[in-house]
C-alpha atoms as a PDB file:
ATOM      1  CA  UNK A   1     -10.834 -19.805  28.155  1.00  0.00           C
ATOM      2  CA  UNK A   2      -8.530 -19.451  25.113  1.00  0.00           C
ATOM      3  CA  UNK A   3      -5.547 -17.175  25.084  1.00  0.00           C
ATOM      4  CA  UNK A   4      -6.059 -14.587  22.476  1.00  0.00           C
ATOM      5  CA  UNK A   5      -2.819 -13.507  20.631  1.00  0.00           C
ATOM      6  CA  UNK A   6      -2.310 -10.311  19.330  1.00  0.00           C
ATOM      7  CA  UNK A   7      -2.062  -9.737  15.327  1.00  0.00           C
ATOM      8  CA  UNK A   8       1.315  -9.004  13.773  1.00  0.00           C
ATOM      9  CA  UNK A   9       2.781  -5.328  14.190  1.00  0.00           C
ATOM     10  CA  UNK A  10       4.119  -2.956  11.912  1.00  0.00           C
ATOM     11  CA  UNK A  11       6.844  -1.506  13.188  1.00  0.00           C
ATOM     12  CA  UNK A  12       8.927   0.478  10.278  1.00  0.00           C
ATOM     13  CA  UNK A  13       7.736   3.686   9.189  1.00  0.00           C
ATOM     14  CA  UNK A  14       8.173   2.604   5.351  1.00  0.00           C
ATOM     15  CA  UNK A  15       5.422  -0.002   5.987  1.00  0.00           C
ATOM     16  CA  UNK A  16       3.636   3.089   7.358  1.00  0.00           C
ATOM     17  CA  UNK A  17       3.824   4.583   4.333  1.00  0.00           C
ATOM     18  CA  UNK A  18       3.512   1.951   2.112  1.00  0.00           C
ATOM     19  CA  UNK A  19      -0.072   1.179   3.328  1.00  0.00           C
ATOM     20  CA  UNK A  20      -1.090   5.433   3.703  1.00  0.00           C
ATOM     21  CA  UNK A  21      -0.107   5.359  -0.109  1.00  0.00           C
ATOM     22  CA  UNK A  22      -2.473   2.283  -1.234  1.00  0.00           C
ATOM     23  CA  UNK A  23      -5.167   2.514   1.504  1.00  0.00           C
ATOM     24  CA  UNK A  24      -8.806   2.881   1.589  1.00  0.00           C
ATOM     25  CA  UNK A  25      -9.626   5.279   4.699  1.00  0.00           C
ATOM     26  CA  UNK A  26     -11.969   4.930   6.761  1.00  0.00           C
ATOM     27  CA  UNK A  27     -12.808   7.455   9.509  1.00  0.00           C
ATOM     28  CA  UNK A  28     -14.915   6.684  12.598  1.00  0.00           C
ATOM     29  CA  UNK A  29     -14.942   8.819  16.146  1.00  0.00           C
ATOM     30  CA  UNK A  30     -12.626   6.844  18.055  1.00  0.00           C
ATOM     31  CA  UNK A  31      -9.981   6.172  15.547  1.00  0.00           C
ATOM     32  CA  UNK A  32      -9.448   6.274  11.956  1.00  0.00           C
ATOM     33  CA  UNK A  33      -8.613   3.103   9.801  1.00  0.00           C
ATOM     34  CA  UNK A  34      -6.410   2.471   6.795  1.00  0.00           C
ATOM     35  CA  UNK A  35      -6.892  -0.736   5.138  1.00  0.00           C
ATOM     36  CA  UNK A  36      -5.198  -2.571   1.935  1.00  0.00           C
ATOM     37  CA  UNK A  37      -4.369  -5.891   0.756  1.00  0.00           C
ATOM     38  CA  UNK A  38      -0.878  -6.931   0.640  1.00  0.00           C
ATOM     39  CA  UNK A  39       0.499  -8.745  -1.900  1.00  0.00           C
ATOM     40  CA  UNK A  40       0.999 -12.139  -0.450  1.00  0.00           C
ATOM     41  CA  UNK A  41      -1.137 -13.823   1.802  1.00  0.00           C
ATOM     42  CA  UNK A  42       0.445 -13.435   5.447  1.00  0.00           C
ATOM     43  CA  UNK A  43      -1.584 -12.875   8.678  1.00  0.00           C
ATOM     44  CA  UNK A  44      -3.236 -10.054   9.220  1.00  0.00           C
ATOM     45  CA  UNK A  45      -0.538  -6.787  10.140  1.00  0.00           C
ATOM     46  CA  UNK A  46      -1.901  -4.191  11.793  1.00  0.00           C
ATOM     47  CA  UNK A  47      -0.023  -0.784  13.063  1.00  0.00           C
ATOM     48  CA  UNK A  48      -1.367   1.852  15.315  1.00  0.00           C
ATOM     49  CA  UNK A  49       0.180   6.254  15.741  1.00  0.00           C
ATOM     50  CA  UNK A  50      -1.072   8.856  17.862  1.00  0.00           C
ATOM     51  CA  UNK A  51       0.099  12.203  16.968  1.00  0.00           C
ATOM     52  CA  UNK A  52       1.677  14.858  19.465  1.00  0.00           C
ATOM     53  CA  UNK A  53      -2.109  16.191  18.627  1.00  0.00           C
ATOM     54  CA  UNK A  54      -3.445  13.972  21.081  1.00  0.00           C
ATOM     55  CA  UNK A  55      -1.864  15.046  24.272  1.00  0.00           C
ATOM     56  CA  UNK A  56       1.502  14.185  25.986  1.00  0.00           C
ATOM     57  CA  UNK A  57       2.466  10.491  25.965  1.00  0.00           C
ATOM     58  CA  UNK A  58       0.519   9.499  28.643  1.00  0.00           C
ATOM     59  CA  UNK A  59      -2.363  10.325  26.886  1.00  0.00           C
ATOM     60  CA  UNK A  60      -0.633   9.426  23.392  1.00  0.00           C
ATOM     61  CA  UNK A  61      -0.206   5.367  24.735  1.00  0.00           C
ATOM     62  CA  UNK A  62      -3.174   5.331  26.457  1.00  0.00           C
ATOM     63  CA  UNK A  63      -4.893   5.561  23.206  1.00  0.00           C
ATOM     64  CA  UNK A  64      -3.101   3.354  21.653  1.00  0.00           C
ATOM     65  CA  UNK A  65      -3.242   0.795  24.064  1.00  0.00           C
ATOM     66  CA  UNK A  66      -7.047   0.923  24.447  1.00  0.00           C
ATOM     67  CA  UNK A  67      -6.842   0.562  19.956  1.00  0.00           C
ATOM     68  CA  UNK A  68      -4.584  -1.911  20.603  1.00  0.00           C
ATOM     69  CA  UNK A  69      -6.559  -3.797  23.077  1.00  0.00           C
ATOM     70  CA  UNK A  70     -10.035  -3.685  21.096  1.00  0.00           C
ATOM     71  CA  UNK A  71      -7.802  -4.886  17.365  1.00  0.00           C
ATOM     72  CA  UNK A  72      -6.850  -7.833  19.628  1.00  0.00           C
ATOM     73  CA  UNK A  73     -10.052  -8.570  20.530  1.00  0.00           C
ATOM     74  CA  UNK A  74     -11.978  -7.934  17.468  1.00  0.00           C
ATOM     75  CA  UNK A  75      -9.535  -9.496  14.746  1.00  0.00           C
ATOM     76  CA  UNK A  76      -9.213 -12.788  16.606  1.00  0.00           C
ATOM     77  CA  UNK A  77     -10.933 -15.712  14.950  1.00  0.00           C
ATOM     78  CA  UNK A  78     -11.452 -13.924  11.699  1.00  0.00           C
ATOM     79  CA  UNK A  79     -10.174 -15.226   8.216  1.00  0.00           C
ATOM     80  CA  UNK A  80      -7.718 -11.619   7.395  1.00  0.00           C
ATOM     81  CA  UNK A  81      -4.845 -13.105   5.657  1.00  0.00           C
ATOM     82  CA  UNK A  82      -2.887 -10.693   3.649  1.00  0.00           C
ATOM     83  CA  UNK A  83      -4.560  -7.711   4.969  1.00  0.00           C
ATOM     84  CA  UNK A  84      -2.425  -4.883   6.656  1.00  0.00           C
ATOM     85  CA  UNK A  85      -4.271  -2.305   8.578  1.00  0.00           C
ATOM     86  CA  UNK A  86      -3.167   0.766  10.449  1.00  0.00           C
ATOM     87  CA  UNK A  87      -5.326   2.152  13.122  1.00  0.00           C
ATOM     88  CA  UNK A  88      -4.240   6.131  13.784  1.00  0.00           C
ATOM     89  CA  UNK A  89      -6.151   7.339  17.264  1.00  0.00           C
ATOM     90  CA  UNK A  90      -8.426  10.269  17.676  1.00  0.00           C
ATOM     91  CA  UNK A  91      -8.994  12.643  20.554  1.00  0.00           C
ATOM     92  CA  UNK A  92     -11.645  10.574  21.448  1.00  0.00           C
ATOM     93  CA  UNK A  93      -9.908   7.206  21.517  1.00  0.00           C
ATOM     94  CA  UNK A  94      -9.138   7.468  25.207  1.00  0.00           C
ATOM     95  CA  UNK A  95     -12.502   8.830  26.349  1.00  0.00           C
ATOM     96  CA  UNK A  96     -14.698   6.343  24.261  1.00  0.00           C
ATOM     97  CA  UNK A  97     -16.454   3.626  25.932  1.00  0.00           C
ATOM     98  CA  UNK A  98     -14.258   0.456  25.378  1.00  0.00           C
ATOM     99  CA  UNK A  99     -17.292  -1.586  24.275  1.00  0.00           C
ATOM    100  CA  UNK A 100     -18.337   1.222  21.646  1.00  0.00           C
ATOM    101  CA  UNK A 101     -14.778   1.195  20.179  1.00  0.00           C
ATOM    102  CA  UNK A 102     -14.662  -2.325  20.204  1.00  0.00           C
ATOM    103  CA  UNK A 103     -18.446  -2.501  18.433  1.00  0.00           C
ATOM    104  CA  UNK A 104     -16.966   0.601  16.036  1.00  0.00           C
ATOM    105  CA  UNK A 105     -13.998  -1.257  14.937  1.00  0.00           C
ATOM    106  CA  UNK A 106     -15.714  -4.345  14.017  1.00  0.00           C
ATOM    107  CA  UNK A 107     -18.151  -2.538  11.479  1.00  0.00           C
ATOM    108  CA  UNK A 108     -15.745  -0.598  10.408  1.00  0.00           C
ATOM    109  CA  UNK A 109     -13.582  -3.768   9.339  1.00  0.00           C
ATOM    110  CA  UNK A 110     -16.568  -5.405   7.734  1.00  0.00           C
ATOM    111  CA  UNK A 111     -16.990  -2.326   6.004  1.00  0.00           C
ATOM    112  CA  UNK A 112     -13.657  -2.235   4.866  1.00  0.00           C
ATOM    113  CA  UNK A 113     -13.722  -5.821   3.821  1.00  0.00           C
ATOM    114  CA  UNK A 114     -17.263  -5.449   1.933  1.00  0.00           C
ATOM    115  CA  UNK A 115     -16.178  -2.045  -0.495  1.00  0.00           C
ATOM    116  CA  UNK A 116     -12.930  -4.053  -0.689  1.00  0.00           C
ATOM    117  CA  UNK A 117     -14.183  -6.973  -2.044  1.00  0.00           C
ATOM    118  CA  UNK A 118     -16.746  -4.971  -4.632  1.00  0.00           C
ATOM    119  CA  UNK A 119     -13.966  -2.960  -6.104  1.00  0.00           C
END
């Protein structure tokens, strides 16, 4: 069985805002997606918020952990060089049925990549 790693993080909130400014947006239940190209071709970057919205910080990495969980699984294997995505949680992003978020994201990212790719 192979070891899946995780794709890069953003970390700094200018890189936050850098890809909020450019972004397409894509809303689902469990989580809403930004998505953009960068300018060079590095591996895909993705970075994931919860807002105080959410709950208290149980709740608040719960979330992301289960977003960060499903990106890991779903973005492994696939060609995303020089894509940076950042995945903000819902209210329902703790509740949702792993499999469903999982199944949500991947659409959603071939979605992204499609409308991309026609503009």
């Amino acid at each position: 069985m192979a070891i899946l790693t995780p794709p890069e993080t953003l970390k700094r909130r200018a890189n936050f805002l850098r890809v909020a400014a450019t972004a397409q947006k894509f809303a689902r239940p469990g989580f809403v997606m930004q998505f953009t190209r960068s300018t060079n071709s590095a591996p895909v970057k993705v970075g994931y918020t919860a807002t105080r919205k959410l709950g208290g910080a149980v709740t608040r990495n719960r979330a992301k952990r289960r977003l960060r969980e499903a990106a890991r699984l779903t973005l492994a294997g696939q060609d995303l060089a020089g894509i940076e995505l950042v995945l903000i949680c819902r209210q329902d992003t703790a509740t949702v049925d792993f499999s469903q978020l999982c199944a949500s994201l991947d659409s959603t990212l071939r979605a992204a990549r499609r409308h991309n790719s026609t503009s």
